[in-house]
Protein backbone atom coordinates (compact mmCIF):
# COMPACT_ATOMS: atom_id res chain seq x y z
CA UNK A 1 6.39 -21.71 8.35
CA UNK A 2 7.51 -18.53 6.92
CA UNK A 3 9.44 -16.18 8.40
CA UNK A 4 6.97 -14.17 9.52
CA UNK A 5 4.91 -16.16 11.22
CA UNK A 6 8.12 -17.58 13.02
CA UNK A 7 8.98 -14.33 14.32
CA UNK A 8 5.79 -13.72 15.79
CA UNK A 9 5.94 -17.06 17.20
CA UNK A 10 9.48 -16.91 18.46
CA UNK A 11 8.63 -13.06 20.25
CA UNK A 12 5.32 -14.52 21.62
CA UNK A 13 7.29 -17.57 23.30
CA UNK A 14 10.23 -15.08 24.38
CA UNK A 15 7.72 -12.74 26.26
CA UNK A 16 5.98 -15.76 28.05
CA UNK A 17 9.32 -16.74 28.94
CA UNK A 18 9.57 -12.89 30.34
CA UNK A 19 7.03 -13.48 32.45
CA UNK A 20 8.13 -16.38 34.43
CA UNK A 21 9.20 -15.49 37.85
CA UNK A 22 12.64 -15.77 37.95
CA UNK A 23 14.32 -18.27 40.63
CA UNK A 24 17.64 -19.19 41.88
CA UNK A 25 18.37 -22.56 42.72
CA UNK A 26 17.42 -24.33 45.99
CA UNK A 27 20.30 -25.35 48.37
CA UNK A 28 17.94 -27.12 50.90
CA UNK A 29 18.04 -30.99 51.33
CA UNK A 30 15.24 -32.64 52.47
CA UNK A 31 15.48 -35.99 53.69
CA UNK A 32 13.32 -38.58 53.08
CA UNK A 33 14.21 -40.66 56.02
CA UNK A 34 14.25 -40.44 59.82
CA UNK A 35 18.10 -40.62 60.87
CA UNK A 36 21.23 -41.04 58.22
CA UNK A 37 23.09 -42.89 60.92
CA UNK A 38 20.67 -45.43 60.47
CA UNK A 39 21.18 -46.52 56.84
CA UNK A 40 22.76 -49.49 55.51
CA UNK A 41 26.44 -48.91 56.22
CA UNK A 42 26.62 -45.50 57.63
CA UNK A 43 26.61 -42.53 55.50
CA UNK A 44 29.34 -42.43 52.38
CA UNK A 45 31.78 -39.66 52.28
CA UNK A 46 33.79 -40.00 48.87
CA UNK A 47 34.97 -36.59 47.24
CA UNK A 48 33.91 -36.19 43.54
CA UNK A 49 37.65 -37.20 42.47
CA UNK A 50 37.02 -40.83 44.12
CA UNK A 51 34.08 -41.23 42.45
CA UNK A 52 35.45 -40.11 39.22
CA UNK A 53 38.01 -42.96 39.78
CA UNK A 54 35.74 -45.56 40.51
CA UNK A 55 33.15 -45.10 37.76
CA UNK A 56 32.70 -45.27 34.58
CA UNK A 57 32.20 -42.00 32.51
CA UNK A 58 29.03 -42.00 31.99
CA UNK A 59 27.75 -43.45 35.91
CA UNK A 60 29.77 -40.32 36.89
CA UNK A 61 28.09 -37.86 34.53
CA UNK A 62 24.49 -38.91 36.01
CA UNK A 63 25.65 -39.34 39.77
CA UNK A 64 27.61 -36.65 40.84
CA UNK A 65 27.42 -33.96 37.74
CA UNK A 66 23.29 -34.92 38.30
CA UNK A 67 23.33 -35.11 33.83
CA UNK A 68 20.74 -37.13 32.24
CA UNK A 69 20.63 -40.26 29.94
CA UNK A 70 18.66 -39.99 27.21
CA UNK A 71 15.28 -41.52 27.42
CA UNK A 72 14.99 -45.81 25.97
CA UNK A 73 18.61 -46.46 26.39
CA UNK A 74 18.69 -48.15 29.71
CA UNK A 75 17.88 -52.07 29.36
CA UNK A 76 16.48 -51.74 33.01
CA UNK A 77 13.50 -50.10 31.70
CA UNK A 78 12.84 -52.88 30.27
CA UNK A 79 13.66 -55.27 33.24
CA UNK A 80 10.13 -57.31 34.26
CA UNK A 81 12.42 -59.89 36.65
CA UNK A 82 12.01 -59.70 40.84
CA UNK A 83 14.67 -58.39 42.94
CA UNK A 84 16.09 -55.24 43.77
CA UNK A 85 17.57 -52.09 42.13
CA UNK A 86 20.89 -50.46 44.13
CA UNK A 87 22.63 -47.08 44.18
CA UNK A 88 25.23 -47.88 41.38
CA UNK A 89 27.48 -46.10 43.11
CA UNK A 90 27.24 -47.20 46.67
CA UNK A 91 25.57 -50.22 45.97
CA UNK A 92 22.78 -49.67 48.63
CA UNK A 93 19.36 -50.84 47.34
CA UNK A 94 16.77 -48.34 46.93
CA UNK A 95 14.14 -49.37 45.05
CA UNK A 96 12.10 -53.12 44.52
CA UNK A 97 10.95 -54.35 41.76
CA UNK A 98 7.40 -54.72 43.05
CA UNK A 99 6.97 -50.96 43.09
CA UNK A 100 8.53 -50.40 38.92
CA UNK A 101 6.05 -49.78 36.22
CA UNK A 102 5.94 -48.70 32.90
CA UNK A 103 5.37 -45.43 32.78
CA UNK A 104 6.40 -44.52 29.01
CA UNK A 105 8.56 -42.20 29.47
CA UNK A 106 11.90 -44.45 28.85
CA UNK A 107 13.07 -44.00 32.09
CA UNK A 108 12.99 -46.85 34.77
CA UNK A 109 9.88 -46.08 36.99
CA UNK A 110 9.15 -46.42 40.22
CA UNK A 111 5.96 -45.87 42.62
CA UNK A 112 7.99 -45.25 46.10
CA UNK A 113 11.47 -46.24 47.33
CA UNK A 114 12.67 -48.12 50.09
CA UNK A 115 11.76 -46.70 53.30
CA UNK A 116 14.82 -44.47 53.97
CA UNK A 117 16.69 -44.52 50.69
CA UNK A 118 16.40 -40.84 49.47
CA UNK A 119 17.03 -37.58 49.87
CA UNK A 120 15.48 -34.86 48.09
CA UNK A 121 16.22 -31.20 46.97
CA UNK A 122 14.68 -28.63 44.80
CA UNK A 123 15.80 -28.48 41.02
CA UNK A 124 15.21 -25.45 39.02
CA UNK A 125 17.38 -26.80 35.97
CA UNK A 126 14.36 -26.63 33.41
CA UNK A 127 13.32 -22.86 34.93
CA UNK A 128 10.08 -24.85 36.97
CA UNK A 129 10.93 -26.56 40.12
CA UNK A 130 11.24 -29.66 40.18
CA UNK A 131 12.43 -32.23 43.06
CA UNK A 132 15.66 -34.06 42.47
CA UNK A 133 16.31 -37.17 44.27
CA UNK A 134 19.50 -38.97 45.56
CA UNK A 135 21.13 -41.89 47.04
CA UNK A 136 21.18 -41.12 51.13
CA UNK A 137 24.43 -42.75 51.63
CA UNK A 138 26.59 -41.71 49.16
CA UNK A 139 24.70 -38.11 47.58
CA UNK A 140 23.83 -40.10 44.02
CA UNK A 141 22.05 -38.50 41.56
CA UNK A 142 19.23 -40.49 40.91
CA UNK A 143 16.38 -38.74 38.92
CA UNK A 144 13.17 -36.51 39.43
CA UNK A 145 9.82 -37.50 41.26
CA UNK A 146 6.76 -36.21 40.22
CA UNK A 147 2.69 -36.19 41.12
CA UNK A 148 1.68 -38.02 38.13
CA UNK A 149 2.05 -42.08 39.08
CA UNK A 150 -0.34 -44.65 39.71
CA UNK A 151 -1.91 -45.54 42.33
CA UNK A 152 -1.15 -46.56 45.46
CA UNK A 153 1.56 -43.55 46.20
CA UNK A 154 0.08 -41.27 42.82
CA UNK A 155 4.20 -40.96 42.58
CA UNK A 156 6.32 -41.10 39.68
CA UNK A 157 10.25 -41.58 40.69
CA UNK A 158 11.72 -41.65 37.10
CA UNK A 159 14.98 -42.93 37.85
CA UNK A 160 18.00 -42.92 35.44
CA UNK A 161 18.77 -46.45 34.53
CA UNK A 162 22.85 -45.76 34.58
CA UNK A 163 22.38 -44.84 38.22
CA UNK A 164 20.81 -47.91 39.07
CA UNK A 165 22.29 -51.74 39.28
CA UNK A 166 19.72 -54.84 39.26
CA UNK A 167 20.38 -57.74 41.29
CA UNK A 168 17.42 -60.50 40.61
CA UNK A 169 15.85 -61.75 43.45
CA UNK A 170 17.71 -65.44 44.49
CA UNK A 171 20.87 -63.22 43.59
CA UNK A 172 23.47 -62.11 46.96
CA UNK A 173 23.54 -58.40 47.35
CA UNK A 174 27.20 -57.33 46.53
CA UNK A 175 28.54 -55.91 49.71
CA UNK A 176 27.86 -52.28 50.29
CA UNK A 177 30.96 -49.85 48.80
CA UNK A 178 32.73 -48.26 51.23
């Protein structure tokens, strides 16, 4: 490309950019269950410094500073065995393995949660809103949902793999964290 045509490209993309409404982040919280007194050991109150103590680097980074792994790294998107993925924070399980598909994105997919498990807020990170999930219990970052799944929900929740811990089916669930 010469320089030019970049320039004309880069001024065309800046004034579409112009023209985007601007937005300021959401503080609402929607939740995606009926009563928070009625999850799986109570709601989780741990300050940010806790967690930091607790997990590793890069758990914290995705959970509670809501960052992103990049995309193939996790070896749960690759995981075809039955059981159940947790909060890898608060060890609650949010997700089964009968509703995770491939989805091609390199992110572990899923086509609806546990009945309960999530809360949701609006995310305008990328400029577009988007809506950001998280652990009910303990506030977890988890990932992004989106309209594009299969069928039966038509939901995508592309989950971060470092957020998540698998427990095969047969397996004892570790006891909640409290």
């Amino acid at each position: 490309m010469n320089r030019r045509a970049f320039i004309k490209y880069g001024l065309a993309a800046g004034a579409g950019l112009l023209a985007l409404p601007i937005v300021t982040p959401s503080k609402e919280d929607k939740p995606m269950h009926q009563d928070p007194t009625a999850l799986p050991g109570g709601k989780l109150e741990k300050s940010k410094q806790e967690w930091k103590k607790i997990l590793p680097q890069e758990r914290y980074a995705v959970l509670f500073d809501e960052k992103t792994e990049r995309a193939f790294t996790s070896p749960l998107n690759d995981e075809k065995r039955t059981g159940m993925f947790l909060c890898a924070a608060c060890l609650m399980p949010l997700f089964s393995s009968r509703d995770k598909f491939d989805s091609g994105t390199g992110w572990p997919s899923f086509t609806q949660s546990l009945p309960g498990r999530l809360g949701t807020k609006t995310d305008y990170f990328l400029i577009l809103p988007r809506t950001e999930y998280h652990c009910a219990r303990c506030g977890g970052h988890q990932g992004h949902v989106f309209d594009d799944g299969p069928r039966p929900t038509g939901k995508r929740f592309c989950n971060n793999g470092v957020a998540l811990e698998f427990v095969p089916e047969g397996t004892a669930l570790p006891e909640l964290r409290r």
